[in-house]
Protein backbone atom coordinates (compact mmCIF):
# COMPACT_ATOMS: atom_id res chain seq x y z
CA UNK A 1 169.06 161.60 -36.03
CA UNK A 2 169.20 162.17 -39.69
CA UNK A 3 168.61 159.56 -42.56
CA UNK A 4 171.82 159.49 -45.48
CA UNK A 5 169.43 159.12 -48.75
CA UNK A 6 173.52 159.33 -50.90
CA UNK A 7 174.45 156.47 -48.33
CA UNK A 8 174.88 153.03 -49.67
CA UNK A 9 173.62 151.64 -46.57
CA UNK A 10 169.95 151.12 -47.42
CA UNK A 11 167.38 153.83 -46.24
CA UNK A 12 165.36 151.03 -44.26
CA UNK A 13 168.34 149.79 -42.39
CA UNK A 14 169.47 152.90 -41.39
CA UNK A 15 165.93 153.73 -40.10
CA UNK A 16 165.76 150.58 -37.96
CA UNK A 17 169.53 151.71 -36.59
CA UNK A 18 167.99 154.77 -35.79
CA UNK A 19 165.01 153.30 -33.98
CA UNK A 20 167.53 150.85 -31.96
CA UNK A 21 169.69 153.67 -30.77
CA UNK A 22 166.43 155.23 -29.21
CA UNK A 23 165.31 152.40 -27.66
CA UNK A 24 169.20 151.60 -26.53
CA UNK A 25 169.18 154.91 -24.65
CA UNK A 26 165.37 154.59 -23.13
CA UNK A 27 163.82 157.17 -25.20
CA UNK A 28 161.60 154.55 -26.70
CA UNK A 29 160.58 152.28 -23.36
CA UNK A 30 160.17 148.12 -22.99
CA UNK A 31 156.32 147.92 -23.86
CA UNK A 32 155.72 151.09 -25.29
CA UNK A 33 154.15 151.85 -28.45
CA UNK A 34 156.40 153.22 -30.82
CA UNK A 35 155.70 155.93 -33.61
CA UNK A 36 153.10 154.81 -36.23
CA UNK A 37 154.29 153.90 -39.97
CA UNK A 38 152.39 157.21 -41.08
CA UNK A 39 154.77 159.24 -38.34
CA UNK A 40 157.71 157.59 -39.41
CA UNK A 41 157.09 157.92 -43.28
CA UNK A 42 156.18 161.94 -42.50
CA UNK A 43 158.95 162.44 -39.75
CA UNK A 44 161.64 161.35 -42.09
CA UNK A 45 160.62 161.83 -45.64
CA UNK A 46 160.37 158.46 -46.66
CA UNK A 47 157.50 156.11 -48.06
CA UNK A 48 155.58 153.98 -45.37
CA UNK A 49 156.64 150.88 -47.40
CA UNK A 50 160.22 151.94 -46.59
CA UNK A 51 159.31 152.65 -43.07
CA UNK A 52 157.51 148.79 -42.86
CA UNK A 53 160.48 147.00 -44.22
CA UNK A 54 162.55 148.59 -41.20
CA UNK A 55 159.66 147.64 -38.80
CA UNK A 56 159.91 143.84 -40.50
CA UNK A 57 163.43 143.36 -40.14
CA UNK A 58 163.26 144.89 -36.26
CA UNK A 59 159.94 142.48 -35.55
CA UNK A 60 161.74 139.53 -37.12
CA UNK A 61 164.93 140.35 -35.03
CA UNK A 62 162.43 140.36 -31.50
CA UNK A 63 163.13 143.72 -30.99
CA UNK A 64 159.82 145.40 -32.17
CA UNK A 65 156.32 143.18 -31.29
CA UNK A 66 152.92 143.74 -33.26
CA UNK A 67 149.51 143.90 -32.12
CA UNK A 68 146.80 143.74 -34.55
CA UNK A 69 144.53 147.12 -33.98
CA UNK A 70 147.22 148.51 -31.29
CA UNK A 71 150.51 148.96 -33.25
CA UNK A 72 154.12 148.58 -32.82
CA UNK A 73 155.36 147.82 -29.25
CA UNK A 74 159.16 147.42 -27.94
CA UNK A 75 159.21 144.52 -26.89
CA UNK A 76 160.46 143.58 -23.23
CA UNK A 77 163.93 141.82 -22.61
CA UNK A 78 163.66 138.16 -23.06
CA UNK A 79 164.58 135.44 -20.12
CA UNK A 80 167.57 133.86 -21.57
CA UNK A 81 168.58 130.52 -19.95
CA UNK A 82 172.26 129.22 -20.98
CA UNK A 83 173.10 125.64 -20.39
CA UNK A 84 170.96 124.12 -17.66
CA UNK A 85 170.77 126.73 -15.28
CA UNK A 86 167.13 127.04 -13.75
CA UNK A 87 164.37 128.76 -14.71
CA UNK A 88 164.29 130.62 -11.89
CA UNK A 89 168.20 131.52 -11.67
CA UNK A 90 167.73 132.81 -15.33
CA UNK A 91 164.71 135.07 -14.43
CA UNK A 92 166.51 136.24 -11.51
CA UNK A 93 169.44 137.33 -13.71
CA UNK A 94 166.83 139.52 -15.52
CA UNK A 95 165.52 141.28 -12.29
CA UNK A 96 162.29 139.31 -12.40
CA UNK A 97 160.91 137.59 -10.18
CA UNK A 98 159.99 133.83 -11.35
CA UNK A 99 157.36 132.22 -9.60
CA UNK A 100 155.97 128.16 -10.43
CA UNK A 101 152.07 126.90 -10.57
CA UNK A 102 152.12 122.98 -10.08
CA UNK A 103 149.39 121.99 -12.13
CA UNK A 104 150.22 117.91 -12.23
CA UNK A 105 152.14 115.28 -9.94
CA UNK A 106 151.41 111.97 -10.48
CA UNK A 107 153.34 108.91 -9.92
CA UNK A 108 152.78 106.64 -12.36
CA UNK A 109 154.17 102.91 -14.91
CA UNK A 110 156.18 104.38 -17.37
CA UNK A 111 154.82 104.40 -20.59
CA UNK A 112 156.94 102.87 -23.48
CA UNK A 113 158.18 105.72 -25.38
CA UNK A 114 159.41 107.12 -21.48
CA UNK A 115 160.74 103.93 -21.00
CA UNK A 116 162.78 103.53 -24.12
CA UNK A 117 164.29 107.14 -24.03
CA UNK A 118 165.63 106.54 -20.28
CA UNK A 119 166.16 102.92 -20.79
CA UNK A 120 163.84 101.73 -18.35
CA UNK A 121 161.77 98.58 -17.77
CA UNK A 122 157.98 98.12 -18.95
CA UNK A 123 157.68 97.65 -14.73
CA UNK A 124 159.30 100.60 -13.53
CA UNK A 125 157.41 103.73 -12.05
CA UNK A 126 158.10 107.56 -12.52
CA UNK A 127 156.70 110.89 -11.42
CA UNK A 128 155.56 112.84 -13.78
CA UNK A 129 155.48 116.76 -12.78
CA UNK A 130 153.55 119.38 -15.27
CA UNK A 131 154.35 122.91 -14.04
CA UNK A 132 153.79 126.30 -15.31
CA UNK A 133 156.28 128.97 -14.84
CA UNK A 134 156.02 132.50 -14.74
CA UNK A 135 158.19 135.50 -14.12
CA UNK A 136 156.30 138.95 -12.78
CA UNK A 137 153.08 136.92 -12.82
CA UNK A 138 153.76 136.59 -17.45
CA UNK A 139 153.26 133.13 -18.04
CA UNK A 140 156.79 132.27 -20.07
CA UNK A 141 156.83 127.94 -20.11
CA UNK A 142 155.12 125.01 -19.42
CA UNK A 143 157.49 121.88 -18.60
CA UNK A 144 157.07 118.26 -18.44
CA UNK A 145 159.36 116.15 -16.55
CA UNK A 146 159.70 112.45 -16.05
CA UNK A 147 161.86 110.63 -13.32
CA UNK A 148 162.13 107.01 -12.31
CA UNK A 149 160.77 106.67 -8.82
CA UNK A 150 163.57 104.60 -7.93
CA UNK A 151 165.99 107.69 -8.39
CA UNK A 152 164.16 110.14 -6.23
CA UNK A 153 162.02 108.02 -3.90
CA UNK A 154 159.56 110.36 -1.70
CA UNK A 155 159.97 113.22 -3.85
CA UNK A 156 156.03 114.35 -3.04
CA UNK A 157 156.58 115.52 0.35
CA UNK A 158 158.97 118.63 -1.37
CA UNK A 159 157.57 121.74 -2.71
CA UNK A 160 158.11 121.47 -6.27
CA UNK A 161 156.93 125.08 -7.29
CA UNK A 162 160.27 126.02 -6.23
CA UNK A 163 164.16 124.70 -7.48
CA UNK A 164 163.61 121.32 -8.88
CA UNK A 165 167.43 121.42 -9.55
CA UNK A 166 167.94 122.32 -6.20
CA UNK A 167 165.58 119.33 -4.42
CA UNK A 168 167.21 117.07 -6.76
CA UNK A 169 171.05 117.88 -5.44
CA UNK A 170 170.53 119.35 -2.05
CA UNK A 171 168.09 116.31 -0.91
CA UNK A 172 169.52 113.37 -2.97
CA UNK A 173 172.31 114.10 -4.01
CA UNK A 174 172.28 114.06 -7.49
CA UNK A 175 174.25 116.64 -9.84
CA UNK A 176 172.79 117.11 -13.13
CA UNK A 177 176.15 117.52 -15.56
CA UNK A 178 174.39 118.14 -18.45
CA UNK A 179 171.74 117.54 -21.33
CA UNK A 180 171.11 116.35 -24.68
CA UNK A 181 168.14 118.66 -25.81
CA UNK A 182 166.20 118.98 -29.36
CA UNK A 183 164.81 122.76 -29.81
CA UNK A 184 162.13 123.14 -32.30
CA UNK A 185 159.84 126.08 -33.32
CA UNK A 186 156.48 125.73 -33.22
CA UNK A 187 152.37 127.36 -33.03
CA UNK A 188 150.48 126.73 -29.24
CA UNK A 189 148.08 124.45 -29.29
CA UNK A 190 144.49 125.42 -27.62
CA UNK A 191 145.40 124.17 -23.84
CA UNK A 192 149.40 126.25 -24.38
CA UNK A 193 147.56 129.17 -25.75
CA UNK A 194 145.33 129.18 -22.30
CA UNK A 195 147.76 128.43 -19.83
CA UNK A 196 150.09 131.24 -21.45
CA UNK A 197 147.68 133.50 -22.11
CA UNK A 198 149.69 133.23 -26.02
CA UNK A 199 147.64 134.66 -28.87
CA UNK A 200 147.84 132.46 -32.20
CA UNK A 201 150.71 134.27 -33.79
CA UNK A 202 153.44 134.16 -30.67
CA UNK A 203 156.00 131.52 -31.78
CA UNK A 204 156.76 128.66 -29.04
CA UNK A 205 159.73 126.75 -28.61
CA UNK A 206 159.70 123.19 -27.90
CA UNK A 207 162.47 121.71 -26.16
CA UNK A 208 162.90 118.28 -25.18
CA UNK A 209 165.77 116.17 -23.49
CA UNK A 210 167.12 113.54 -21.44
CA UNK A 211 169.49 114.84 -18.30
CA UNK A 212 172.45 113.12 -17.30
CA UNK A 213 174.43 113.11 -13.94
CA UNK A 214 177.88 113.56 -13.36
CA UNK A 215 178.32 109.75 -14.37
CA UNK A 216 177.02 109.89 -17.70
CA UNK A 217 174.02 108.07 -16.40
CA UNK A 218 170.23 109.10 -17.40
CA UNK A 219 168.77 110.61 -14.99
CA UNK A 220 165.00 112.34 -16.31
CA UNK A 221 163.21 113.66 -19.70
CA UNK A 222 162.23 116.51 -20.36
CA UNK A 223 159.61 118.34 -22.50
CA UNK A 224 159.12 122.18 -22.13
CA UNK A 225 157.12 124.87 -24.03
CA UNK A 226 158.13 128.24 -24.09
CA UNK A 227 156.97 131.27 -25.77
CA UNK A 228 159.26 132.40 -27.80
CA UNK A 229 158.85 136.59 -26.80
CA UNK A 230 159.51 136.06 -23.66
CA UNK A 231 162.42 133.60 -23.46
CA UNK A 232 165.34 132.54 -25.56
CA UNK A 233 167.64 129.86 -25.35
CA UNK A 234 171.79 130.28 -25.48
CA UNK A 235 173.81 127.57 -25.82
CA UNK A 236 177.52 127.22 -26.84
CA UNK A 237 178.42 124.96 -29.99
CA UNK A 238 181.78 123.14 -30.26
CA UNK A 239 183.61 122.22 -33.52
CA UNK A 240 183.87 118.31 -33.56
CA UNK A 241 187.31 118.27 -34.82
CA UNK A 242 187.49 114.63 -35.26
């Protein structure tokens, strides 16, 4: 593959086309380190500031990851959950195999900002369940959930490092119809950073929301952490024509 220097497609784009196609047809391999700036710049003629703008635009995009004193790596296919399917459906789809550490159950008065968000009482009770979820033994999310008692009575004598989805229809019947979720971008703090093994400069994504059953009642809330090279999150937007 040949860079156009008479093209008016920039030099650096066509460079980071160049790099996609190889690692589109596996000659550059998920997690492998890729040529350095220097080989680039000699390979092709072209300054290494040139060559870095390429490798930017291909790290900003998630394609390309950096690792201070290693290099440039290609980085590996992100889980990508649409809607509310599971955690574990959405590894699955990936060929990975997802696997959950229960690191909290408690049962527990709901606290007032819980309370007002599911519009409960100041004298109601909910589990709260703090899991961390893997896929191929990579730590990819950490999730909080909340659920009135009264919903899911019992709900400690299930395994919960499986399908909570699943527990949640198959053994009360409940159908989760969908969510009203806030995604935000953020750093890890010290205790995300340890539980996902996350270096400082790994972008998380916070994402929060209440569930709703098929009658439009609340059903739990939500908080989740996620890091952001491992997982993204696809959801379909509708015009509000009104």
């Amino acid at each position: 593959m040949m860079l156009d220097k008479r093209s008016p497609i920039p030099v650096y784009y066509q460079l980071r086309n160049i790099i996609q196609k190889k690692i589109q047809n596996g000659e550059y391999k998920e997690g492998e380190l890729i040529p350095s700036e220097r080989e680039f710049s000699e390979s092709f003629g072209i300054s290494r500031m040139t060559v870095r703008q390429a490798l930017n635009h291909m790290v900003a995009e998630g394609l390309l990851i950096r690792e201070k004193g290693r290099g440039t790596f290609v980085a590996k296919k992100k889980i990508e959950q649409r809607n509310i399917d599971s955690f574990s459906e959405s590894a699955r789809k990936k060929g990975l195999t997802p696997s959950t550490q229960v690191l909290n159950f408690a049962q527990q008065r709901v606290s007032e900002d819980i309370a007002e968000i599911l519009g409960l009482s100041s004298e109601d009770s909910v589990y709260v369940i703090k899991r961390l979820r893997s896929a191929d033994d990579v730590p990819v999310a950490l999730e909080e959930v909340f659920i009135p008692v009264r919903l899911c009575p019992n709900l400690e004598q299930y395994d919960l490092s499986g399908s909570l989805y699943r527990i949640i229809n198959e053994s009360y019947g409940i159908s989760i119809a969908y969510m009203d979720n806030v995604i935000e971008a953020s750093v890890p703090t010290a205790e995300e950073k340890k539980l996902l093994k996350a270096s400082s400069n790994v972008p998380l994504l916070r994402i929060s929301g209440v569930s709703f059953t098929t009658n439009d009642q609340k059903f739990s809330y939500e908080r989740d952490v996620y890091r952001a090279d491992q997982y993204a999150y696809n959801a379909r937007i509708y015009l509000d024509r009104k």
